[in-house]
PDB file of N, CA and C in Angstrom:
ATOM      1  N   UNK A   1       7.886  66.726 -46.352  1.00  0.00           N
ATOM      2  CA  UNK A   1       7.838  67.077 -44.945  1.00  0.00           C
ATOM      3  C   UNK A   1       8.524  68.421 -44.698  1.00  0.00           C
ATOM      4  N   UNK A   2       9.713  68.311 -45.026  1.00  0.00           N
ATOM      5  CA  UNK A   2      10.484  69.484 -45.330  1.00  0.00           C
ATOM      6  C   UNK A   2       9.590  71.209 -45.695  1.00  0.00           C
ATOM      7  N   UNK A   3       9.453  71.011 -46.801  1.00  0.00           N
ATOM      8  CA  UNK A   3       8.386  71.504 -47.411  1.00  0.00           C
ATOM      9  C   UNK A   3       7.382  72.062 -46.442  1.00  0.00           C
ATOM     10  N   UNK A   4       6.369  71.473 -45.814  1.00  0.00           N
ATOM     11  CA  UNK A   4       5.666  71.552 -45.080  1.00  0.00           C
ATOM     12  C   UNK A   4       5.873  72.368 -43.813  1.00  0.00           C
ATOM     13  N   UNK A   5       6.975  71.916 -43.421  1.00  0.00           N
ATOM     14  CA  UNK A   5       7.755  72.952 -42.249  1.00  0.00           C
ATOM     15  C   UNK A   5       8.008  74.031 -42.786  1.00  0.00           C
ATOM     16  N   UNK A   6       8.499  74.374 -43.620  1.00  0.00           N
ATOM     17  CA  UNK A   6       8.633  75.423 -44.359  1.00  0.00           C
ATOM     18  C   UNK A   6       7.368  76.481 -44.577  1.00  0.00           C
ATOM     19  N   UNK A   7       6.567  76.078 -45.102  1.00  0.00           N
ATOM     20  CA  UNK A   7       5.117  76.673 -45.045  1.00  0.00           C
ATOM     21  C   UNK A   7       4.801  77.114 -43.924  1.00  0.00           C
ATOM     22  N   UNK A   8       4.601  76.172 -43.444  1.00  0.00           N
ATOM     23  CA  UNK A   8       4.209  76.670 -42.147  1.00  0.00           C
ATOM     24  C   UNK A   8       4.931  77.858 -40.934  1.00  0.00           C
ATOM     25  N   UNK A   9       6.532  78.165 -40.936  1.00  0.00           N
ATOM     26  CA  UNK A   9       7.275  78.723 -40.658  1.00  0.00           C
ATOM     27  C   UNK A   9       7.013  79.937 -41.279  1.00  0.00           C
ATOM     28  N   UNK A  10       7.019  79.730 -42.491  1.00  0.00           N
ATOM     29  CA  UNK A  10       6.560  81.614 -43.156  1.00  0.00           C
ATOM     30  C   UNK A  10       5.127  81.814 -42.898  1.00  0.00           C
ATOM     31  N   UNK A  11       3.886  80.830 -42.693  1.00  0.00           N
ATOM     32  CA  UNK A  11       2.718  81.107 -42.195  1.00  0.00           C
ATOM     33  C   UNK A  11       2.701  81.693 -40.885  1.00  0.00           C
ATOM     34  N   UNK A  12       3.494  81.403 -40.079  1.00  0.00           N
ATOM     35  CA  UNK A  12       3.499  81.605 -38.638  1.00  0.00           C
ATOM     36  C   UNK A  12       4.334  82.866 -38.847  1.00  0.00           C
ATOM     37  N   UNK A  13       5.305  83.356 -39.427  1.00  0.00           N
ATOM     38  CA  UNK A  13       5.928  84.672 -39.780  1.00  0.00           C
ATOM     39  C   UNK A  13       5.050  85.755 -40.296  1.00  0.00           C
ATOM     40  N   UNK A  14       4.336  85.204 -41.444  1.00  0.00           N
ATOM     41  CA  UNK A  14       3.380  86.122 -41.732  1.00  0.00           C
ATOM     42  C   UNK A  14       2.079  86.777 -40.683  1.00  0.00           C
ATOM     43  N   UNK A  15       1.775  85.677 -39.949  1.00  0.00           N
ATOM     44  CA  UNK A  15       1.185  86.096 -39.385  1.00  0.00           C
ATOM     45  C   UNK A  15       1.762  86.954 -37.719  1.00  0.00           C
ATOM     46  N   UNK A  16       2.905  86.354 -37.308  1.00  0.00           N
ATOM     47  CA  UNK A  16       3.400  87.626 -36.037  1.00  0.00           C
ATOM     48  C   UNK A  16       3.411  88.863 -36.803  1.00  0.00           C
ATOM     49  N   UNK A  17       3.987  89.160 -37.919  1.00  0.00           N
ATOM     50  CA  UNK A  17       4.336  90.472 -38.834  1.00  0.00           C
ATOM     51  C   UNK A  17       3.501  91.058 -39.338  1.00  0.00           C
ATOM     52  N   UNK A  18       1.919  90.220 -39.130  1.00  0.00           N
ATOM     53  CA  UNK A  18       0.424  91.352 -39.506  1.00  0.00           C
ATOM     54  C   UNK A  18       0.007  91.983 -37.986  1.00  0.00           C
ATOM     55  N   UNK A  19       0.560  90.945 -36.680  1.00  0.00           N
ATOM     56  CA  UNK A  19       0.084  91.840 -35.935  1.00  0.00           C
ATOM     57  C   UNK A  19       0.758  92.964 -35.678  1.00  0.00           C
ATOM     58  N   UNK A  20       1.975  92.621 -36.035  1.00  0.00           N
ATOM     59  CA  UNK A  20       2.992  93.806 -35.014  1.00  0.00           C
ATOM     60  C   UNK A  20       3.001  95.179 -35.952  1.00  0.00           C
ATOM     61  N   UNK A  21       3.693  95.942 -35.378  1.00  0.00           N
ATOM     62  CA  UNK A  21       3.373  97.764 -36.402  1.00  0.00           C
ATOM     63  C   UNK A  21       4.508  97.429 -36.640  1.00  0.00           C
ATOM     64  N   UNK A  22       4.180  98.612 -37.839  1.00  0.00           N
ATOM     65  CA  UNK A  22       5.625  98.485 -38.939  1.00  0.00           C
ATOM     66  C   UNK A  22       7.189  98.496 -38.358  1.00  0.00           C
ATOM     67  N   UNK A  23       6.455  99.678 -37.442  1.00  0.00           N
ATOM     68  CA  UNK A  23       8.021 100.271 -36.878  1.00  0.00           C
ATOM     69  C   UNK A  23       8.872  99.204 -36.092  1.00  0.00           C
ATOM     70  N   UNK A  24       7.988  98.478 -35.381  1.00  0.00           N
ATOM     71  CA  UNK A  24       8.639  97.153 -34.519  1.00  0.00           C
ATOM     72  C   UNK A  24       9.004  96.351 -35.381  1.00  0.00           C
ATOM     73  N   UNK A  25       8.404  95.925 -36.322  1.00  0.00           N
ATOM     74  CA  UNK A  25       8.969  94.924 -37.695  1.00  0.00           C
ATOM     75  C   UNK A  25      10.339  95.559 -38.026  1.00  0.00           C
ATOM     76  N   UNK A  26      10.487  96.335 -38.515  1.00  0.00           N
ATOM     77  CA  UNK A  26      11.367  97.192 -39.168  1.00  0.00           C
ATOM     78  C   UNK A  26      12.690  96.755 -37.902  1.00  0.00           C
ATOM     79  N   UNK A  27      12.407  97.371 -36.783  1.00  0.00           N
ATOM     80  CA  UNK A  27      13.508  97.056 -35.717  1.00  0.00           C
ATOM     81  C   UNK A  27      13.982  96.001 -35.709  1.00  0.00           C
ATOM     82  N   UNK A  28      12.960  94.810 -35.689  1.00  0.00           N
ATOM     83  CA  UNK A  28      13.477  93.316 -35.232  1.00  0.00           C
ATOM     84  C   UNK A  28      13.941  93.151 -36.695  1.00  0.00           C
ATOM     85  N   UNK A  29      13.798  92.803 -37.920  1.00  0.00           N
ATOM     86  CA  UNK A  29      14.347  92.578 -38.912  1.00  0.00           C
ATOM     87  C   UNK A  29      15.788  93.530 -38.674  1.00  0.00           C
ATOM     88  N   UNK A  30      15.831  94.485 -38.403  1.00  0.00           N
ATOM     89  CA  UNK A  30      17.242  95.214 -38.203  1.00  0.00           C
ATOM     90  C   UNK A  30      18.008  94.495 -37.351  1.00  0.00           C
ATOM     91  N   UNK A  31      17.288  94.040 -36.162  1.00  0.00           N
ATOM     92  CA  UNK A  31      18.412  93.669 -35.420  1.00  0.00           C
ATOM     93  C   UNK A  31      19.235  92.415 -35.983  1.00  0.00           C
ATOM     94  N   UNK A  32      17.908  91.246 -36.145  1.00  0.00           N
ATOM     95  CA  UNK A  32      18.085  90.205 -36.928  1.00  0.00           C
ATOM     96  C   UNK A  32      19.426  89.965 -38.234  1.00  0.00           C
ATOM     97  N   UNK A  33      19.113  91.185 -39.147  1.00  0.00           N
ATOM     98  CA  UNK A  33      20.194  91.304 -39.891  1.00  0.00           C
ATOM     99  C   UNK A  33      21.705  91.827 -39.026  1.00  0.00           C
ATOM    100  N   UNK A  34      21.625  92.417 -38.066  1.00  0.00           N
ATOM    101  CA  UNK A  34      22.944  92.946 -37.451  1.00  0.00           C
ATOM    102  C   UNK A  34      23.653  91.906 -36.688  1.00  0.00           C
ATOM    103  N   UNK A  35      22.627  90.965 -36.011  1.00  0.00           N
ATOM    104  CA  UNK A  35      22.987  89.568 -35.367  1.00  0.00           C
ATOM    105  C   UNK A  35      23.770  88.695 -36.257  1.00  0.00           C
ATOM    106  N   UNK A  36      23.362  88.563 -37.273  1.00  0.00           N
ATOM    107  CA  UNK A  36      23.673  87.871 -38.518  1.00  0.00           C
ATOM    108  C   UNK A  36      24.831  88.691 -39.342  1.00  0.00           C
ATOM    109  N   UNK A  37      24.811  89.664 -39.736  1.00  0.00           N
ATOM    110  CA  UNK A  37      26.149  90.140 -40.572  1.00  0.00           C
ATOM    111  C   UNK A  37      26.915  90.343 -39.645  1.00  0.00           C
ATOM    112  N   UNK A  38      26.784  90.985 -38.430  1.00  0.00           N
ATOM    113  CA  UNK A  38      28.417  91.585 -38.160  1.00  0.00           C
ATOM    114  C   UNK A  38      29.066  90.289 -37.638  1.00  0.00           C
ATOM    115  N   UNK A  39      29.054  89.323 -37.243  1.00  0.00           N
ATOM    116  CA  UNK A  39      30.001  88.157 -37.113  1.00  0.00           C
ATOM    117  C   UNK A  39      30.615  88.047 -38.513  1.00  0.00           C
ATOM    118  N   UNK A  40      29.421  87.732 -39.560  1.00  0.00           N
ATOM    119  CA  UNK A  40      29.821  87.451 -40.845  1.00  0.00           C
ATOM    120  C   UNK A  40      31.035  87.908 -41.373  1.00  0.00           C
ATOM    121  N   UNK A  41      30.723  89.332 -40.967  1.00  0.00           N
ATOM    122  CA  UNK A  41      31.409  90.429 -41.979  1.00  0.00           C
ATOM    123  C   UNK A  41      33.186  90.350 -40.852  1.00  0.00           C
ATOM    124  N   UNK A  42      32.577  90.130 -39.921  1.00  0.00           N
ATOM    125  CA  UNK A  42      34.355  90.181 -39.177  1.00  0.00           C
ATOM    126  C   UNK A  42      35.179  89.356 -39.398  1.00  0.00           C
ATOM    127  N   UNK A  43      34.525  88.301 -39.792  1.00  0.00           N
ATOM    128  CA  UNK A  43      35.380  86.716 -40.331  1.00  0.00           C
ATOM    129  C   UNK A  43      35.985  87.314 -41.581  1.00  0.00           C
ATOM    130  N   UNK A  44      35.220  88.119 -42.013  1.00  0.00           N
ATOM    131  CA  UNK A  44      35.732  88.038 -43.503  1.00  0.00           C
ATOM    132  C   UNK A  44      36.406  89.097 -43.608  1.00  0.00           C
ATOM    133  N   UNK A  45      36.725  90.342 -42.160  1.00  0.00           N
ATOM    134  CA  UNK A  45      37.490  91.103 -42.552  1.00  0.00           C
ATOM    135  C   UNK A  45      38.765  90.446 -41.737  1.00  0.00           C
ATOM    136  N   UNK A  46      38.981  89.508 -41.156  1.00  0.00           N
ATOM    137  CA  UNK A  46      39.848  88.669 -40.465  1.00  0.00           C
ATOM    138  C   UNK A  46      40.404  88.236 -41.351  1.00  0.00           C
ATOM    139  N   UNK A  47      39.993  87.225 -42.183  1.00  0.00           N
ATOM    140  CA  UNK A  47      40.170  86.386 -43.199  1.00  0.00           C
ATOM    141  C   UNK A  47      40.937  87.520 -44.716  1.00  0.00           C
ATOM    142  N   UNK A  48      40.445  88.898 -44.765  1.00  0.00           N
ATOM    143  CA  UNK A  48      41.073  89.261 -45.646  1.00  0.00           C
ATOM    144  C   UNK A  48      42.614  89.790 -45.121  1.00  0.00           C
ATOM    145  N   UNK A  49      42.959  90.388 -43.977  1.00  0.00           N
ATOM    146  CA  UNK A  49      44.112  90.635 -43.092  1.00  0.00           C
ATOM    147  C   UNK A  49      44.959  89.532 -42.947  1.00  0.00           C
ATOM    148  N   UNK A  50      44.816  88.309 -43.016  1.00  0.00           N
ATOM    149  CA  UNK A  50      45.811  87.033 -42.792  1.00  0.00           C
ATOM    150  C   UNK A  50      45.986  86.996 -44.151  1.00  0.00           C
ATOM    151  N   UNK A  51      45.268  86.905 -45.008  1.00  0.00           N
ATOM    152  CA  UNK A  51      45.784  87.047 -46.701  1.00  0.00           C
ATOM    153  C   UNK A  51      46.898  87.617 -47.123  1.00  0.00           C
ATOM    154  N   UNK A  52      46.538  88.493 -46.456  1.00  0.00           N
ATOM    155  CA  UNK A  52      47.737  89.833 -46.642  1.00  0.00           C
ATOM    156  C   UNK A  52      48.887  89.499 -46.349  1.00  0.00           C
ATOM    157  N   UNK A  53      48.986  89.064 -44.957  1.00  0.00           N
ATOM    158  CA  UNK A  53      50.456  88.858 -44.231  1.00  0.00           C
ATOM    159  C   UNK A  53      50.998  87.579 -44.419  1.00  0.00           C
ATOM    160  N   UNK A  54      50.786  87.170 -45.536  1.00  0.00           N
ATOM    161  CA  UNK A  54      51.522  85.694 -45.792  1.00  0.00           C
ATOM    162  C   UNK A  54      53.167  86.042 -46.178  1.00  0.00           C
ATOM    163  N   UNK A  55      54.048  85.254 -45.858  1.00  0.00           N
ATOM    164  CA  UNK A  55      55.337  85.918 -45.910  1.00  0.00           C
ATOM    165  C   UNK A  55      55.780  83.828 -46.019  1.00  0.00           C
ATOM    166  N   UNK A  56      56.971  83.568 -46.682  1.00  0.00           N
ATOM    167  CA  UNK A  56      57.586  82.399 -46.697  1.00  0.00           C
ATOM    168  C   UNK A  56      57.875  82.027 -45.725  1.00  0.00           C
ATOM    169  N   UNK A  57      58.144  80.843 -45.387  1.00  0.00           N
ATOM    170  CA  UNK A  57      58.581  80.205 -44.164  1.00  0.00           C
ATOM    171  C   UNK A  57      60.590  80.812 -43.652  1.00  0.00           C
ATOM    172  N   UNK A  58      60.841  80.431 -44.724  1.00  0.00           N
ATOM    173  CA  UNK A  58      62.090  80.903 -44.831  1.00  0.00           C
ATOM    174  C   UNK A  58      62.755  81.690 -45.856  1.00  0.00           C
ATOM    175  N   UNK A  59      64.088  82.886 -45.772  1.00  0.00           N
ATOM    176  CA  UNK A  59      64.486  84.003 -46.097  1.00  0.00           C
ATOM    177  C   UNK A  59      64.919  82.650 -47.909  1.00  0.00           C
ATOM    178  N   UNK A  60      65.268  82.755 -48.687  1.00  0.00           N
ATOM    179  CA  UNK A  60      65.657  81.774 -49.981  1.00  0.00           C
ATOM    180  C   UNK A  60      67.058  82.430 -50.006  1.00  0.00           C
ATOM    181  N   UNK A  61      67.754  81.424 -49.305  1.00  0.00           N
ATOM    182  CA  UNK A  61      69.244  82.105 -49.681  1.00  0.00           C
ATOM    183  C   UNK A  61      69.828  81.320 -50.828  1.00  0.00           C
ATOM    184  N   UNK A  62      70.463  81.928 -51.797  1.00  0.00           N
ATOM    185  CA  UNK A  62      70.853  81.151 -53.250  1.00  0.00           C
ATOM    186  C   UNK A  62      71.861  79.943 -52.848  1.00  0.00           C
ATOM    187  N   UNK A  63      71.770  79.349 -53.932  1.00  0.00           N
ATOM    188  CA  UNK A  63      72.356  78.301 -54.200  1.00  0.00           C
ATOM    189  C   UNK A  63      74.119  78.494 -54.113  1.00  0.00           C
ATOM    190  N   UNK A  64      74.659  77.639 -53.574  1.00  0.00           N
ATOM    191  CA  UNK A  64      76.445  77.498 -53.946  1.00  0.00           C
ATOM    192  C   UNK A  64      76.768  77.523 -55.198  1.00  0.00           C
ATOM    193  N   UNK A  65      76.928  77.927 -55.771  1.00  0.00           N
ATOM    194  CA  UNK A  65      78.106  77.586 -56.982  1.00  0.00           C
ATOM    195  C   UNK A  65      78.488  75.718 -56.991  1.00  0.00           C
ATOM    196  N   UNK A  66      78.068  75.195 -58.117  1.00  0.00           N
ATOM    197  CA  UNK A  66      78.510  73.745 -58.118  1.00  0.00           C
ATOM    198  C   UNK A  66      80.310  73.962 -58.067  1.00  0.00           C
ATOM    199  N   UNK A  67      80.629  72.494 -57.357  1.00  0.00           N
ATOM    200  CA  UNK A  67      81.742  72.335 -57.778  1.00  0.00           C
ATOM    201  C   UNK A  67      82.246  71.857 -59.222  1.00  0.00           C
ATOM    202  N   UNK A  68      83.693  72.568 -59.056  1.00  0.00           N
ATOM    203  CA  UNK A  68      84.153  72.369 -60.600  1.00  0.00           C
ATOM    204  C   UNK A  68      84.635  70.902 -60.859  1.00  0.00           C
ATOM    205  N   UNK A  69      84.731  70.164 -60.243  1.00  0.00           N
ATOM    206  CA  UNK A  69      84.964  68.640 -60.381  1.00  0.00           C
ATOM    207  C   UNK A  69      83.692  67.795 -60.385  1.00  0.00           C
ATOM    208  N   UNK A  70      83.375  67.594 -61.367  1.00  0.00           N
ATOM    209  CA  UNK A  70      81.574  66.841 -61.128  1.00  0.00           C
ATOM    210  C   UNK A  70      82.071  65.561 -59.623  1.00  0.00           C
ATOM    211  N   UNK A  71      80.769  65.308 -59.104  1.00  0.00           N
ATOM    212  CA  UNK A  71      80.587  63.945 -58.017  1.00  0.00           C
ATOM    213  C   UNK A  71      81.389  62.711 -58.845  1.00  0.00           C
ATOM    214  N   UNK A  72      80.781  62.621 -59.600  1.00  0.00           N
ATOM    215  CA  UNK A  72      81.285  60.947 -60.286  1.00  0.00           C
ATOM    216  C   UNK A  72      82.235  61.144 -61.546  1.00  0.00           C
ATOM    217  N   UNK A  73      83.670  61.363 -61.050  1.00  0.00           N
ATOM    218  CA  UNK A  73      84.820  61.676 -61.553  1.00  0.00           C
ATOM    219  C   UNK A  73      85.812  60.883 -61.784  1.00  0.00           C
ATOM    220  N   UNK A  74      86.591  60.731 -62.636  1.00  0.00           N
ATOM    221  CA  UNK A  74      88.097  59.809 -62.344  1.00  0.00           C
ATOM    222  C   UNK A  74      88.608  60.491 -61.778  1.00  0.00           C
ATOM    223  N   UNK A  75      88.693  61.720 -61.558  1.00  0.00           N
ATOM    224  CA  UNK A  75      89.812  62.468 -60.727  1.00  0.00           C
ATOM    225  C   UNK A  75      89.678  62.378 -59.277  1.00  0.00           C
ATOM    226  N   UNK A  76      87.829  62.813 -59.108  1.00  0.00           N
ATOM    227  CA  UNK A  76      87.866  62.699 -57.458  1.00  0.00           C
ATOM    228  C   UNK A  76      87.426  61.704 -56.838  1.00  0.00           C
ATOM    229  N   UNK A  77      87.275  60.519 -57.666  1.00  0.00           N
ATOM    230  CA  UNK A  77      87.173  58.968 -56.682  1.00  0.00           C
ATOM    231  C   UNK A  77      88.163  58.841 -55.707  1.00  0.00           C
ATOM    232  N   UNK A  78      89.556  59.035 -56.424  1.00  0.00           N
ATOM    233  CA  UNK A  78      90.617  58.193 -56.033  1.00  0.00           C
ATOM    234  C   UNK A  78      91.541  59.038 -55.080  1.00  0.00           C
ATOM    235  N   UNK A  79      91.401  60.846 -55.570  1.00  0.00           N
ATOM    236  CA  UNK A  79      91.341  61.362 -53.753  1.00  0.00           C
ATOM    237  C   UNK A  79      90.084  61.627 -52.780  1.00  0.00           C
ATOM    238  N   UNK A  80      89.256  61.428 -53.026  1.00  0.00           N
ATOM    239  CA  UNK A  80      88.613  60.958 -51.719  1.00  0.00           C
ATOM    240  C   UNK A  80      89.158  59.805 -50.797  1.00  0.00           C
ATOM    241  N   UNK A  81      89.400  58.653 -51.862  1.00  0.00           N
ATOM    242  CA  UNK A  81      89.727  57.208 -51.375  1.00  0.00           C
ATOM    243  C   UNK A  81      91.062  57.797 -50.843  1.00  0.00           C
ATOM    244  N   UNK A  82      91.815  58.446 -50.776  1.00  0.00           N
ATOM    245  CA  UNK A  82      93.175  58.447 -50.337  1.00  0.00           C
ATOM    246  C   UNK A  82      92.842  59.682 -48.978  1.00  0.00           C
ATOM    247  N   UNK A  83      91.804  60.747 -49.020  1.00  0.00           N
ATOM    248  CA  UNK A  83      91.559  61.218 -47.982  1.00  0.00           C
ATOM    249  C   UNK A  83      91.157  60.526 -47.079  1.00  0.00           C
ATOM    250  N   UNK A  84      90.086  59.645 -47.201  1.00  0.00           N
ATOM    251  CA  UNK A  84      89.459  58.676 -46.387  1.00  0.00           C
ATOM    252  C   UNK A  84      90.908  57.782 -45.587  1.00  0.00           C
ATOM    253  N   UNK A  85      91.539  57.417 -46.632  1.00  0.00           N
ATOM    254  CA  UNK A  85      92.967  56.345 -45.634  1.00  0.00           C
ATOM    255  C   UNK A  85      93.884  57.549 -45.209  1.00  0.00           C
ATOM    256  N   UNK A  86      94.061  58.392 -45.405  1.00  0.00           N
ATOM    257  CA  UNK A  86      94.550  59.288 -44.381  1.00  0.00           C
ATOM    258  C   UNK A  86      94.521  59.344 -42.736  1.00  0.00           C
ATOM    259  N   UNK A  87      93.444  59.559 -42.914  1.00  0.00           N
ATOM    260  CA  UNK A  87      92.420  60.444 -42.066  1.00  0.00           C
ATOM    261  C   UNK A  87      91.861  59.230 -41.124  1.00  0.00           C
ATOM    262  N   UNK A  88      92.128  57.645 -41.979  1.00  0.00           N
ATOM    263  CA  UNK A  88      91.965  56.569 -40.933  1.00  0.00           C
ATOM    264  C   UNK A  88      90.467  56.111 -40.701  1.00  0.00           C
ATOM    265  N   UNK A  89      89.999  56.756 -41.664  1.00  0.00           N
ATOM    266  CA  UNK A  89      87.992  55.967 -42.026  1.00  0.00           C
ATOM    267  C   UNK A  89      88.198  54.702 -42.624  1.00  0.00           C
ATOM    268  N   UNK A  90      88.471  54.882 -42.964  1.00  0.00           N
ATOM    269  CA  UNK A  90      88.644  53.151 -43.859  1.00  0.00           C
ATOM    270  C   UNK A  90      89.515  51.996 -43.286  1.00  0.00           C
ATOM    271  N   UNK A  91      88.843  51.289 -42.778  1.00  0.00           N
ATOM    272  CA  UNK A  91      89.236  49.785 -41.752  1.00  0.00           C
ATOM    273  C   UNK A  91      88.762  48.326 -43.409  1.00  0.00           C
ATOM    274  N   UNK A  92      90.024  47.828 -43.350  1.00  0.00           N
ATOM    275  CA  UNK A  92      89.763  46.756 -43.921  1.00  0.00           C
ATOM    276  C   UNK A  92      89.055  45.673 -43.563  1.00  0.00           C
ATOM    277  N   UNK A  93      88.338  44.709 -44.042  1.00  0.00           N
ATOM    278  CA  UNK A  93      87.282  43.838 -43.553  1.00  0.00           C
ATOM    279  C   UNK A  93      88.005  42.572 -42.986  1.00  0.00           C
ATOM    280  N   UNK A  94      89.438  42.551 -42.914  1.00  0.00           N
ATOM    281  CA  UNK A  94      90.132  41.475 -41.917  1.00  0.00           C
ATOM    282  C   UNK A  94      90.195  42.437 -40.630  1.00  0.00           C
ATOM    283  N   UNK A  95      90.387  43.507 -40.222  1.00  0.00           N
ATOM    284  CA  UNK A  95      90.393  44.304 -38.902  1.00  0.00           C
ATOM    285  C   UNK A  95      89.314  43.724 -38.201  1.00  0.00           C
ATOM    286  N   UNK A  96      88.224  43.318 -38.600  1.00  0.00           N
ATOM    287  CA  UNK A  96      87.306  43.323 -37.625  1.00  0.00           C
ATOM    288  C   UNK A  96      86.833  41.598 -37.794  1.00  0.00           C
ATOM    289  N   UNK A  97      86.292  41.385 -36.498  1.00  0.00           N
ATOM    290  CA  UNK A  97      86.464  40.022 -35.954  1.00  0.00           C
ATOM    291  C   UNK A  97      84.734  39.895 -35.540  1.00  0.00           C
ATOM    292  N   UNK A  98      83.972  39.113 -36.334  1.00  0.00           N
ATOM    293  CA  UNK A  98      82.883  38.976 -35.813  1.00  0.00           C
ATOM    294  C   UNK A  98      82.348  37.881 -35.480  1.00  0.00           C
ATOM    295  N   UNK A  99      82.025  37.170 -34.510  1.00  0.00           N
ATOM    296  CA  UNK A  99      81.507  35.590 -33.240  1.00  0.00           C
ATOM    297  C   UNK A  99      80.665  35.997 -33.582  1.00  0.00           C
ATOM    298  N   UNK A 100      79.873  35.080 -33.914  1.00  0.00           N
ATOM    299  CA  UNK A 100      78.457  34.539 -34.074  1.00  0.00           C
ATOM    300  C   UNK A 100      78.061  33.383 -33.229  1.00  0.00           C
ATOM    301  N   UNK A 101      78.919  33.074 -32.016  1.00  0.00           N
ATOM    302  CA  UNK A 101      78.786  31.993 -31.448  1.00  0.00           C
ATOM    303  C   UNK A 101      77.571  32.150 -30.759  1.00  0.00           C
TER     304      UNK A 101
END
């Protein structure tokens, strides 16, 4: 079917394009192509300009320096744990009173 439409579409082409003179052919195929590329061609000179200006989301500021006491330490468990009771974060589990009534 497809097919068929097809045929017939370039039959019906061929034949407006035997009546008309060259010079009018020539025009409408010009315009035809100008209708058709210059959108084309602007997308794609759009599309090459955003290429360009890609930039990171954010500036990469370096890394800290690790600390010299690794996380999971004998040394710094046991002052943290003593900063923490300082400083009064740490409530023992008789302080607090919880009803469930």
């Amino acid at each position: 079917m497809r097919e068929f439409k097809f045929r017939a579409f370039l039959a019906r082409a061929d034949d407006v394009s035997s009546r008309m003179s060259n010079r009018r052919l020539l025009i409408s195929w010009l315009l035809v192509t100008a209708v058709i590329a210059v959108p084309l061609l602007s997308v794609w000179q759009v599309a090459l300009a955003a290429g360009d200006e890609v930039r990171p989301l954010k500036n990469q500021t370096p890394i800290a320096q690790s600390p010299a006491t690794p996380v999971l330490s004998a040394r710094r468990v046991p002052q943290t744990l003593i900063d923490l009771i300082s400083a009064g974060r740490v409530q023992g589990g008789s302080s607090r009173s919880t009803n469930f009534d």
